[in-house]
Protein backbone atom coordinates (compact mmCIF):
# COMPACT_ATOMS: atom_id res chain seq x y z
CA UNK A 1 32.73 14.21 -29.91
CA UNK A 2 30.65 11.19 -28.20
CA UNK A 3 28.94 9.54 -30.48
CA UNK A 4 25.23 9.86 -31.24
CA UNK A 5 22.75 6.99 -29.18
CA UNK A 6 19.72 5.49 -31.16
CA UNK A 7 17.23 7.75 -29.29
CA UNK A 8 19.34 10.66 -30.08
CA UNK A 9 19.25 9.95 -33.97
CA UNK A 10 15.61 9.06 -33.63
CA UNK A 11 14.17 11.69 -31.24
CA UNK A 12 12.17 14.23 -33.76
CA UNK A 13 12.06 11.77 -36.41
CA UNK A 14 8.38 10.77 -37.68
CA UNK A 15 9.89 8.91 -40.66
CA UNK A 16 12.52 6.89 -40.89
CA UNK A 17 14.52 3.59 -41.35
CA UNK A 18 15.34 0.48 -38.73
CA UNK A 19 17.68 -1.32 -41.10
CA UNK A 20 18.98 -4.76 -40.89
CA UNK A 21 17.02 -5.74 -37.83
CA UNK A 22 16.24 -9.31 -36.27
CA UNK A 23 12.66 -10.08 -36.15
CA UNK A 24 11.29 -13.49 -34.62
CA UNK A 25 9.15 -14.86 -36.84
CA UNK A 26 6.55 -15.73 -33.95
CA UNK A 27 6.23 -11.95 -33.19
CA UNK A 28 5.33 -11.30 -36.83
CA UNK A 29 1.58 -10.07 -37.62
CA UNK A 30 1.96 -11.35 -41.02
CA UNK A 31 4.28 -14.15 -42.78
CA UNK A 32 8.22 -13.10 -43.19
CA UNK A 33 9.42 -11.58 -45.94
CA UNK A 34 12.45 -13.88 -45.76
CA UNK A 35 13.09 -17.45 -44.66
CA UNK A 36 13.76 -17.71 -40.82
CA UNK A 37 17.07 -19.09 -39.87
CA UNK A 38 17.01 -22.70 -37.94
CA UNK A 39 16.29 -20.22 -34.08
CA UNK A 40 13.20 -18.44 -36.64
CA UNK A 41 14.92 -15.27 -36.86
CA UNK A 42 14.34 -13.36 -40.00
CA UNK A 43 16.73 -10.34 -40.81
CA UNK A 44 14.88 -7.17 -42.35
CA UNK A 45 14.27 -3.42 -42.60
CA UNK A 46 11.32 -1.70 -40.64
CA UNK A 47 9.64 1.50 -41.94
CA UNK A 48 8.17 3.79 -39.21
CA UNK A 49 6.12 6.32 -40.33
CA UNK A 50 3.87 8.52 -38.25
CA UNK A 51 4.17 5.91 -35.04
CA UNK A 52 2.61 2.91 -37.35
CA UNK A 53 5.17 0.70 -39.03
CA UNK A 54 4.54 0.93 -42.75
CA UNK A 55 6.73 -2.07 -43.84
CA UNK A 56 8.56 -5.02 -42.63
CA UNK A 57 11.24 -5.56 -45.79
CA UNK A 58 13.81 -8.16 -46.72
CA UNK A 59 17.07 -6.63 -45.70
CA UNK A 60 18.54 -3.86 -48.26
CA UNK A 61 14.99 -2.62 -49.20
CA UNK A 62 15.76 0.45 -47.01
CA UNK A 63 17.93 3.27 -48.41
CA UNK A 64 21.19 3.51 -47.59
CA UNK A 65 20.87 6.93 -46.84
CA UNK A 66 17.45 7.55 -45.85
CA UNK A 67 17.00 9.06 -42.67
CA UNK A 68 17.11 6.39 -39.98
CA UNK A 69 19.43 4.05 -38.04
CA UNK A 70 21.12 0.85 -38.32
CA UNK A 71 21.19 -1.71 -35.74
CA UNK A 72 23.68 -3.79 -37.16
CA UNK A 73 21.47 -7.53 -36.85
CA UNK A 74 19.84 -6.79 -33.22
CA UNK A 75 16.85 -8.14 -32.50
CA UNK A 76 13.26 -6.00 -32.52
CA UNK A 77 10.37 -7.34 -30.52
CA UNK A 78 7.05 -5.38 -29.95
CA UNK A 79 5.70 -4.12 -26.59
CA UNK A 80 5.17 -6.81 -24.53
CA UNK A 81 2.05 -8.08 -22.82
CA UNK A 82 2.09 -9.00 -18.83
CA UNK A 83 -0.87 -10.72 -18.28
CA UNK A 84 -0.75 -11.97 -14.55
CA UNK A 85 0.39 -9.12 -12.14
CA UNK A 86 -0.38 -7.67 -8.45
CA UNK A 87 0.29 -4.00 -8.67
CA UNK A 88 -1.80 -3.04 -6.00
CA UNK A 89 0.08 -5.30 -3.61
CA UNK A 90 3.65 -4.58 -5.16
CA UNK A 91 6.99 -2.98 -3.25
CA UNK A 92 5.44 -3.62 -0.43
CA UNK A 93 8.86 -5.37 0.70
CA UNK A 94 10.28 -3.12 3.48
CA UNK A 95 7.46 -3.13 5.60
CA UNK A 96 6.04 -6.70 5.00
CA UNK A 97 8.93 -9.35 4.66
CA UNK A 98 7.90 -12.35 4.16
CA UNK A 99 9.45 -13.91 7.37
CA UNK A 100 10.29 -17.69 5.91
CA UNK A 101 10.15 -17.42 2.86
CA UNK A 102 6.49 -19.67 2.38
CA UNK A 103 3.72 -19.36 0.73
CA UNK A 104 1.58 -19.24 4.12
CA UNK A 105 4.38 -16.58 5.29
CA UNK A 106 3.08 -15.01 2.42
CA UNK A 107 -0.30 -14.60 3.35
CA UNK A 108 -0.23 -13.79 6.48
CA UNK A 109 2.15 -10.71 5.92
CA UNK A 110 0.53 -9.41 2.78
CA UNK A 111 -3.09 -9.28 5.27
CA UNK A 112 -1.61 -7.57 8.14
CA UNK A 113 -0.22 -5.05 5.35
CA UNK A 114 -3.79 -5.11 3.81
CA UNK A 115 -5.48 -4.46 6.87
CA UNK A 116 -2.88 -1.95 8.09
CA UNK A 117 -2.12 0.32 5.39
CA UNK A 118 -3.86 0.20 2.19
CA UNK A 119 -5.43 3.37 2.00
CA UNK A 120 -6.12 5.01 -1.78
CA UNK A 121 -2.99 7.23 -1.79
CA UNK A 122 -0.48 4.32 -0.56
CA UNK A 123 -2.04 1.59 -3.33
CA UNK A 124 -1.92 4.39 -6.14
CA UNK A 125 1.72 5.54 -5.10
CA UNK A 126 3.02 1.99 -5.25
CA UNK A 127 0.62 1.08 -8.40
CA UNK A 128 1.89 3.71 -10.30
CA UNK A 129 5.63 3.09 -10.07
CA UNK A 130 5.20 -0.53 -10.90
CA UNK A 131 3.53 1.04 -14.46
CA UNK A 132 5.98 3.32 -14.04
CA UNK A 133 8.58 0.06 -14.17
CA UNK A 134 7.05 -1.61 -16.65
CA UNK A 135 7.08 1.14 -19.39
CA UNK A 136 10.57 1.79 -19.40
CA UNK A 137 11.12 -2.02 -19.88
CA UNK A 138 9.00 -2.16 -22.40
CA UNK A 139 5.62 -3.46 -21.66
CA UNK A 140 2.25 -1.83 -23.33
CA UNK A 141 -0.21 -4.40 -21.96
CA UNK A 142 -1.33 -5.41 -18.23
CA UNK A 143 -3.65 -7.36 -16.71
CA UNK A 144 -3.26 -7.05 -12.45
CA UNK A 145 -5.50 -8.71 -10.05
CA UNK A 146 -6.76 -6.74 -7.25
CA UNK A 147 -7.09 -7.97 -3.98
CA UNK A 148 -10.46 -7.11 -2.06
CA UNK A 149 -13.37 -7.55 0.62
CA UNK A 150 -15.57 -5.39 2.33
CA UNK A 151 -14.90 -1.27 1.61
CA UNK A 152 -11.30 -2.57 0.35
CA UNK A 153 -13.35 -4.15 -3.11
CA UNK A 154 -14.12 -0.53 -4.26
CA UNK A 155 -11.05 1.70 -2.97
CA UNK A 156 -8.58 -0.76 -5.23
CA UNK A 157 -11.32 -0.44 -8.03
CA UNK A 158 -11.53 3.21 -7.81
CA UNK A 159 -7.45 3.58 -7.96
CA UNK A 160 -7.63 1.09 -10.57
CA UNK A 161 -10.03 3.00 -12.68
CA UNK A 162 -7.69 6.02 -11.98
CA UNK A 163 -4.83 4.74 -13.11
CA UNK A 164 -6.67 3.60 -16.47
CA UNK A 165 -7.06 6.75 -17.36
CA UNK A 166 -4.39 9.08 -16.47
CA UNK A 167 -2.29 5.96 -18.32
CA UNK A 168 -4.16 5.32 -21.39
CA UNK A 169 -1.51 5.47 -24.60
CA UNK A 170 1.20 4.50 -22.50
CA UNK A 171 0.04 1.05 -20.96
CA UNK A 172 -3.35 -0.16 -21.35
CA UNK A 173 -4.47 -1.65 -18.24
CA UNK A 174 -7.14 -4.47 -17.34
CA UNK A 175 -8.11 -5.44 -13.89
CA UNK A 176 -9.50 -9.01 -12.54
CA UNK A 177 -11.19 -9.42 -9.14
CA UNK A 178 -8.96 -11.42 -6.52
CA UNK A 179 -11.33 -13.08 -4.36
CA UNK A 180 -12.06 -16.76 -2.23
CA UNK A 181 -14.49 -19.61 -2.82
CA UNK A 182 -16.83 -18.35 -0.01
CA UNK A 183 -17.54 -15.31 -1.30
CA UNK A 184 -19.44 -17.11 -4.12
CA UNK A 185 -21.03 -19.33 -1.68
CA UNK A 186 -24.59 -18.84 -0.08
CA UNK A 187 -24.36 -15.21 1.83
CA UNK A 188 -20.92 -14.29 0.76
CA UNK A 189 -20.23 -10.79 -0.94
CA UNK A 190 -20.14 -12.77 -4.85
CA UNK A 191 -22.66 -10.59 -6.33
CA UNK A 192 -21.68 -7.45 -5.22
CA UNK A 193 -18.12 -7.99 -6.73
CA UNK A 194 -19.35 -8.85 -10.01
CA UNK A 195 -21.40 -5.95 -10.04
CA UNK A 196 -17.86 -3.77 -9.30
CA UNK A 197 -15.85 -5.68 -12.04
CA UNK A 198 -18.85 -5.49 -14.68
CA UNK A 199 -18.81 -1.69 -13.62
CA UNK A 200 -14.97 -1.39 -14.18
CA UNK A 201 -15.22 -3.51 -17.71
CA UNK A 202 -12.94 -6.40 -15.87
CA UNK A 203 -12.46 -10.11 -15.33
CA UNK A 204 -13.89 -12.15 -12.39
CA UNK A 205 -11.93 -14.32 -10.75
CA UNK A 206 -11.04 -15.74 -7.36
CA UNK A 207 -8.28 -18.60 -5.49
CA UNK A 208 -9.11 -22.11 -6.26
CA UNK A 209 -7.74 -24.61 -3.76
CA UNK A 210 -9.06 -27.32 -1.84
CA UNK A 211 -12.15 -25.39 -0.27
CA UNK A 212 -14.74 -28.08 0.79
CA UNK A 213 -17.68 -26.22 -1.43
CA UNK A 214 -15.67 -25.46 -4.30
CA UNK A 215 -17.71 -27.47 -6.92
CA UNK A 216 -20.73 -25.12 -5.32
CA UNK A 217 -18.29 -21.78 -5.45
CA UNK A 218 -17.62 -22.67 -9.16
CA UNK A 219 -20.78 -22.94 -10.38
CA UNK A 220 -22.29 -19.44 -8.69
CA UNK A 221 -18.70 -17.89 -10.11
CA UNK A 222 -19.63 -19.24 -13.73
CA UNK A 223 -23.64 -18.27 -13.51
CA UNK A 224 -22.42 -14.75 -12.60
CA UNK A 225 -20.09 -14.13 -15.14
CA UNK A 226 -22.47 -15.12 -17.21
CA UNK A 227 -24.96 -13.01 -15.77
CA UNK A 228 -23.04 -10.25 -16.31
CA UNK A 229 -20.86 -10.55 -19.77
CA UNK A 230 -17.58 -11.15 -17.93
CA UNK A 231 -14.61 -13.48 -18.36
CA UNK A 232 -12.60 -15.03 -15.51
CA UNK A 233 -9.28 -15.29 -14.48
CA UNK A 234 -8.56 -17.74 -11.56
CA UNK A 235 -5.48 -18.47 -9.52
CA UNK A 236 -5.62 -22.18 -9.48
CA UNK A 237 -3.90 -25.16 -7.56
CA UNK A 238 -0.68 -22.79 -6.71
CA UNK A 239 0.68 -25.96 -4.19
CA UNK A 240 2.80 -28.83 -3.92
CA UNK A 241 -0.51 -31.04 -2.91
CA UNK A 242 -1.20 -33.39 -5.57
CA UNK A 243 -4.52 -33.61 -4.15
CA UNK A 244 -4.80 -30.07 -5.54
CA UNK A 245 -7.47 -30.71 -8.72
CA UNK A 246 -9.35 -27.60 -9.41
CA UNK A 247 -8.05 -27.23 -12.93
CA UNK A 248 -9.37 -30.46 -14.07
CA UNK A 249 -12.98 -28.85 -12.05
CA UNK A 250 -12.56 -25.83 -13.78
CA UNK A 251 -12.44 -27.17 -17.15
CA UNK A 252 -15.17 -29.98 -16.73
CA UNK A 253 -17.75 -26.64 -15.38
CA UNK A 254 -16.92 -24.92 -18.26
CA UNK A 255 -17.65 -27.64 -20.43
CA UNK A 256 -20.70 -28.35 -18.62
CA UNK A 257 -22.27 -24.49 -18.36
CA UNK A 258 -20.87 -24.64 -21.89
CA UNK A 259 -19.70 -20.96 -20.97
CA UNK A 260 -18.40 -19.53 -23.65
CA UNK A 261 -16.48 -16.26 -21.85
CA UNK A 262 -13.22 -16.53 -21.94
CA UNK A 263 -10.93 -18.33 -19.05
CA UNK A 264 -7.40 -17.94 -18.11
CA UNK A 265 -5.43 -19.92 -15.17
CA UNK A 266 -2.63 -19.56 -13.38
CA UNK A 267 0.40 -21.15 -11.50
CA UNK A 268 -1.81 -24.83 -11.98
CA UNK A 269 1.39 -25.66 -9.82
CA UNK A 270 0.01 -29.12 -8.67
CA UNK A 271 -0.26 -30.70 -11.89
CA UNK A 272 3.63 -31.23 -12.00
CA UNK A 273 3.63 -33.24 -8.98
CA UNK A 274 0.30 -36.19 -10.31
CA UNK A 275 0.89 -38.99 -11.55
CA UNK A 276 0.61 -39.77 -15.57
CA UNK A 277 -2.67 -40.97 -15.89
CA UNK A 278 -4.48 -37.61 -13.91
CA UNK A 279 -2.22 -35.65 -16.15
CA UNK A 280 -2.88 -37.16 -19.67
CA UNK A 281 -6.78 -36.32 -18.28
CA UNK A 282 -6.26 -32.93 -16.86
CA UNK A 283 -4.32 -31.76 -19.98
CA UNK A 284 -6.91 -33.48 -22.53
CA UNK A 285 -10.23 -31.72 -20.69
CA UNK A 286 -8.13 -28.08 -20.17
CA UNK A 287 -7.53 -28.61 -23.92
CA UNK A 288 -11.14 -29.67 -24.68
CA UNK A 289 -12.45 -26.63 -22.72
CA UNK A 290 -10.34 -23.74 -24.61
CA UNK A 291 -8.79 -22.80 -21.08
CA UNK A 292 -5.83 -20.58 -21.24
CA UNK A 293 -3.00 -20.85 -19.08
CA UNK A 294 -0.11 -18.55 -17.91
CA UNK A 295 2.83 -19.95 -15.86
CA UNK A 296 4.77 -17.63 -13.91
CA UNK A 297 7.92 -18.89 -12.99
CA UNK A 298 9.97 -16.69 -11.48
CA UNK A 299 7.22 -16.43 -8.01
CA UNK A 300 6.82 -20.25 -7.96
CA UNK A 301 10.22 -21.11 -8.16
CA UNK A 302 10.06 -18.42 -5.27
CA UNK A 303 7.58 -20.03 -3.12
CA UNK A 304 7.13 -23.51 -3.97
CA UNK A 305 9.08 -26.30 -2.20
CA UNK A 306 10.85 -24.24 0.43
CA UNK A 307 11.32 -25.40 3.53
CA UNK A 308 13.89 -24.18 6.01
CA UNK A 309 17.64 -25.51 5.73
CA UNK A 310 16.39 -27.81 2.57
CA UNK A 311 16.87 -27.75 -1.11
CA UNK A 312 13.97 -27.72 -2.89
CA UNK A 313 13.31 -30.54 -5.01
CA UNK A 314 11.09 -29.16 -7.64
CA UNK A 315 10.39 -26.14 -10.23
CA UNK A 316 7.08 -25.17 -9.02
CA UNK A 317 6.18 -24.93 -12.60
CA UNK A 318 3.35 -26.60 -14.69
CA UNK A 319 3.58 -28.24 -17.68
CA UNK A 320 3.94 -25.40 -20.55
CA UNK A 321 5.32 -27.92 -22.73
CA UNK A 322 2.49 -30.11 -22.83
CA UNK A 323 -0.36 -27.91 -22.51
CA UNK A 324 1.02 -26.15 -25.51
CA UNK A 325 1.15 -29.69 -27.89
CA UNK A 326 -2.27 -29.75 -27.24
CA UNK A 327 -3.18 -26.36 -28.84
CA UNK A 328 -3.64 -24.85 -25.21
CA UNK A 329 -2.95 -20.92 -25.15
CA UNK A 330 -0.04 -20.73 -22.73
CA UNK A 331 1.98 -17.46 -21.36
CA UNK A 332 4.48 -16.72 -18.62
CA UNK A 333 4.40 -13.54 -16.79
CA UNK A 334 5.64 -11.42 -13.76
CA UNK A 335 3.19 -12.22 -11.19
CA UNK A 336 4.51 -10.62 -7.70
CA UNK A 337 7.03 -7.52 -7.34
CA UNK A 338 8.91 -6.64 -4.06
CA UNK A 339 5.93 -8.17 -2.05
CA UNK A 340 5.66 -11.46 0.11
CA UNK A 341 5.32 -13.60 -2.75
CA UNK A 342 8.51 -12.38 -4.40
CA UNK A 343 10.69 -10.33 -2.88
CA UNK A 344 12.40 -10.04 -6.00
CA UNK A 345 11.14 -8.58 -9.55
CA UNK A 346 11.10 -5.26 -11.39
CA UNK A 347 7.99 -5.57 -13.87
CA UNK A 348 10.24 -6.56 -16.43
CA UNK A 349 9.08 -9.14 -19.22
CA UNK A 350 12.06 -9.62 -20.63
CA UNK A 351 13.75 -10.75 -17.42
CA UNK A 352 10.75 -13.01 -17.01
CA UNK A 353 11.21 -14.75 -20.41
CA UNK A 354 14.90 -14.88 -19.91
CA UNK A 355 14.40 -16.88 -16.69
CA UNK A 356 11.28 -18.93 -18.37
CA UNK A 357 13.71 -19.96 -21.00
CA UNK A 358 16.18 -21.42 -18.07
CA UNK A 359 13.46 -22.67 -15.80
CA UNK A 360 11.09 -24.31 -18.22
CA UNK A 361 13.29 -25.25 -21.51
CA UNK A 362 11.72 -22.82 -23.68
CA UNK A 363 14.59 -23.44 -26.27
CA UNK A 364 15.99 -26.32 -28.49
CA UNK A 365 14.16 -25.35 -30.30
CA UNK A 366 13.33 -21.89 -29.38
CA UNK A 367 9.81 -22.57 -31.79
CA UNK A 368 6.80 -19.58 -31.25
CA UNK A 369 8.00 -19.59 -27.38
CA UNK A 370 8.37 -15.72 -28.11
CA UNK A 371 4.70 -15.33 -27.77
CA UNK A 372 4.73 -16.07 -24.57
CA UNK A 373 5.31 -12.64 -23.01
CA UNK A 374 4.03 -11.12 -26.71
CA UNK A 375 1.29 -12.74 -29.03
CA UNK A 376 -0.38 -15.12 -26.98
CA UNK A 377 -1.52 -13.07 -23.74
CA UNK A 378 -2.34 -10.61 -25.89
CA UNK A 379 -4.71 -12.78 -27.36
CA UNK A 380 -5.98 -14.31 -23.75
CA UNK A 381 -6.94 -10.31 -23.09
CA UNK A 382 -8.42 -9.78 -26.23
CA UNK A 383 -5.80 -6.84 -27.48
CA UNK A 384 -3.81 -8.98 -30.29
CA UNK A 385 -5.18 -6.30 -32.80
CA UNK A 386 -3.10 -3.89 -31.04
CA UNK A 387 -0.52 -5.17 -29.01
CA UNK A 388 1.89 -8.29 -29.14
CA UNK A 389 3.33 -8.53 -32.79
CA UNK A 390 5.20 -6.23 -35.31
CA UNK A 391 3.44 -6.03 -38.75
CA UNK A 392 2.00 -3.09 -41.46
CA UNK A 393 -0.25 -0.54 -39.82
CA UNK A 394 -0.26 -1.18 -36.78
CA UNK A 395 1.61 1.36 -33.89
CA UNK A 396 5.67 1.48 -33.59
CA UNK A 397 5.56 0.18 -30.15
CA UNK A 398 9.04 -1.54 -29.99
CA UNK A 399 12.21 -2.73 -28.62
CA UNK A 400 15.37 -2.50 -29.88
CA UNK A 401 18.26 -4.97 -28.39
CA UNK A 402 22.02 -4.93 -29.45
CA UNK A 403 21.79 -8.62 -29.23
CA UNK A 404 21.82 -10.16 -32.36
CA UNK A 405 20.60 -13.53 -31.35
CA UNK A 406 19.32 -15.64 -28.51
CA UNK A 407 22.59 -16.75 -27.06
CA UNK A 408 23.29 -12.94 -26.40
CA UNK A 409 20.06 -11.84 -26.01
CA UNK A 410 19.25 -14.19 -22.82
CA UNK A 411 22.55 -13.80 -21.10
CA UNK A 412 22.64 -10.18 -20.35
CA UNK A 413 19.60 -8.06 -18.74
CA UNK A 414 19.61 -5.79 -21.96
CA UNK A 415 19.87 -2.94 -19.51
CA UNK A 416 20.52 -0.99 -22.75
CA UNK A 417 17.63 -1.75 -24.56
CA UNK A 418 15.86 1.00 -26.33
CA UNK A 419 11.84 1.17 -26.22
CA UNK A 420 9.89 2.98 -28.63
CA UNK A 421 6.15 4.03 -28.31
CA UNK A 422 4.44 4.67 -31.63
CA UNK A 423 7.91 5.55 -33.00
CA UNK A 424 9.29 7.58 -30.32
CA UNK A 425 11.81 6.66 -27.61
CA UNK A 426 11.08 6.48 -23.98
CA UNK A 427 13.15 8.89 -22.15
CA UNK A 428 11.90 8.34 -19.21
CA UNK A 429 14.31 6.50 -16.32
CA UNK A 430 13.28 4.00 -14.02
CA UNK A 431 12.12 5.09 -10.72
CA UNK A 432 14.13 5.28 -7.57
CA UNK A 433 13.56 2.97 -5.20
CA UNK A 434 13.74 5.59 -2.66
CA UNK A 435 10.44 7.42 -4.08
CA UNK A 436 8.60 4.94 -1.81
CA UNK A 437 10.50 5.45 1.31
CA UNK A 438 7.55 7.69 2.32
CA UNK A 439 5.46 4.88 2.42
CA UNK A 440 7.28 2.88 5.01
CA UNK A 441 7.25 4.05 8.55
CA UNK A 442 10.36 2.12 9.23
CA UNK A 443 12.38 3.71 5.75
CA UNK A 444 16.22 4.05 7.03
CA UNK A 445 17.05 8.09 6.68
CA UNK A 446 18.82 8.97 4.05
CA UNK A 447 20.56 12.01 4.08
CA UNK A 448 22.90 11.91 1.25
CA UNK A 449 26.20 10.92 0.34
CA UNK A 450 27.59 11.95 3.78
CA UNK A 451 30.57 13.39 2.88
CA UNK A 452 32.36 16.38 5.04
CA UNK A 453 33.71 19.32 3.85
């Protein structure tokens, strides 16, 4: 007789028993019941009851043989949160390689796609398997940007708004505006976006990178947010250029307007490539100004530094490490899936803090770096009261790992991870590649197996 899977034990359950689990202390809601150990794992028992968990225990609190299961010292995190994505733009791979590998390469491809293709059906289609993605890894929480102009600014709004709905209680979905200096400059299209993101409940934001007006563009970006109750989120500095500055700009307007919205950055890729003195200043005024910051390495790594038949030299990362010593809010997410930023990437968080730990040192000691992909971007989207962290009363969305501790957990892709959503597993499987071959006009045929008789 095979043996009985977690799901299987748990499916029809509504109360019942995680015993001796692995909890990070970082992704706890409320102080541990036990001492962490010296990587700030604490083991316990979890009580699910009704899709809330109902207690977080010291280990042997649960009864031995109370309905439940044992996962023998693996680790439990909650639903994760992915704060910096593109799902209207992802999978967009097979028809729009990027054809070196750059970030102008980038560009150019992901327009001509744009301009070419992006009608309503083909952005939901590949929208909805990236959420699709995501869930079955695990993730409850998204923020994607959404790329616009012209009629473009309300069909990805309208399929965003869609998508909101038909997913709410499975993912819960934000949107921010994806837009370029000019538009916020004298005749450009700035008002009429905020107007769509205030309409959509979203965040305002736009590319920051050595445009000649951008001290202009900043401060009509920041007077309508304002005008309209609505955070930003900017893409900021994502170069090599050391010139590249608008993060110290940013901050020093926000100061200035003394906004007080909230306002999350990302990539601020430059800033590793300055000299000491601009960085002790950048870092102290990004810190002064409450900005929030999310890396995401796996895209810059990507991107940054390539040049054709060279190594790169460089990350392409900014500088988690000492944004976070000075009490800045700092995450690391996805960004780009199967498009020509990343031709890589399946919406997965926990690959992305698995490669965040290698790329950016997030260990030795492993600290709160947890809350990276949990807590903290939670937080920056204002969800933490639902989302991010395991504690009393609040919904059973988890994720149960075999591994028992970092070592293991961060060497394997936990392919067999099991992900729970308000106490129930996820049977669903990932989706097929192949489901999008109807997109591309160029799709190989596939026929089947092509075996004779």
């Amino acid at each position: 007789m095979a043996m009985r899977t977690i799901p299987d034990i748990l499916t029809g359950l509504d109360r019942y028993w995680l015993k001796d689990a692995r909890v990070h202390a970082s992704l706890l809601a409320a102080a541990p019941p036990v001492d962490p150990d010296k990587d700030g794992l604490v083991r316990v028992d979890i009580r699910v009851e009704d899709g809330k968990v109902r207690a977080v225990a010291p280990l042997g609190t649960a009864p031995k043989c109370g309905p439940g299961v044992s996962l023998e010292g693996g680790q439990v995190w909650p639903g994760l949160v992915d704060l910096h994505t593109h799902l209207d733009k992802g999978h967009i791979w097979p028809r729009a390689e990027n054809p070196d590998g750059t970030f102008q390469g980038a560009i150019q491809a992901n327009v001509a796609d744009r301009t070419a293709h992006w009608t309503a059906a083909d952005i939901e289609a590949r929208f909805e398997f990236g959420l699709r993605c995501s869930l079955v890894h695990g993730t409850t929480a998204i923020r994607t940007h959404l790329d616009g102009g012209g009629p473009l600014t309300e069909r990805t709004w309208d399929v965003f708004a869609d998508l909101r709905a038909r997913w709410a209680g499975r993912i819960e979905l934000q949107a921010s505006a994806m837009s370029q200096p000019m538009h916020f400059l004298p005749g450009g299209d700035g008002p009429a976006l905020a107007a769509v993101v205030e309409r959509h409940k979203g965040v305002l934001g736009c590319v920051t990178y050595m445009h000649p007006d951008l001290d202009a563009a900043l401060d009509t970006l920041f007077a309508l947010a304002e005008a309209h109750g609505l955070g930003l989120d900017l893409h900021v500095d994502e170069t090599a250029d050391p010139g590249a500055d608008s993060l110290r700009r940013i901050a020093e307007t926000k100061i200035r307007r003394r906004f007080e919205g909230s306002v999350n950055v990302g990539h601020c890729c430059s800033l590793a490539r300055q000299d000491d003195d601009t960085v002790q200043r950048t870092l102290d005024v990004v810190a002064k100004a409450g900005l929030s910051v999310v890396s995401l390495p796996m895209c810059n790594m990507y991107l940054q530094d390539r040049a054709g038949g060279r190594t790169p030299r460089w990350r392409g990362v900014t500088l988690l490490h000492e944004m976070k010593a000075r009490g800045t809010a700092v995450s690391v997410s996805s960004d780009n899936c199967r498009d020509p930023f990343y031709g890589y990437g399946d919406h997965d968080l926990v690959e992305v803090y698995r490669e965040a730990t290698r790329i950016l040192h997030l260990d030795r000691p492993f600290a709160d770096w947890p809350t990276v992909v949990a807590g903290t971007p939670a937080e920056v989207m204002g969800v933490a009261d639902r989302h991010g962290r395991i504690g009393e009363g609040r919904t059973a969305d988890l994720i149960l790992f075999r591994s028992r501790h970092f070592s293991e957990l961060l060497s394997r892709p936990q392919s067999d991870r099991v992900v729970l959503r308000a106490g129930r597993p996820v049977a669903d499987p990932l989706p097929d590649h192949r489901e999008l071959d109807r997109l591309f006009h160029d799709a190989e045929a596939d026929d089947g197996p092509g075996f004779c008789a």
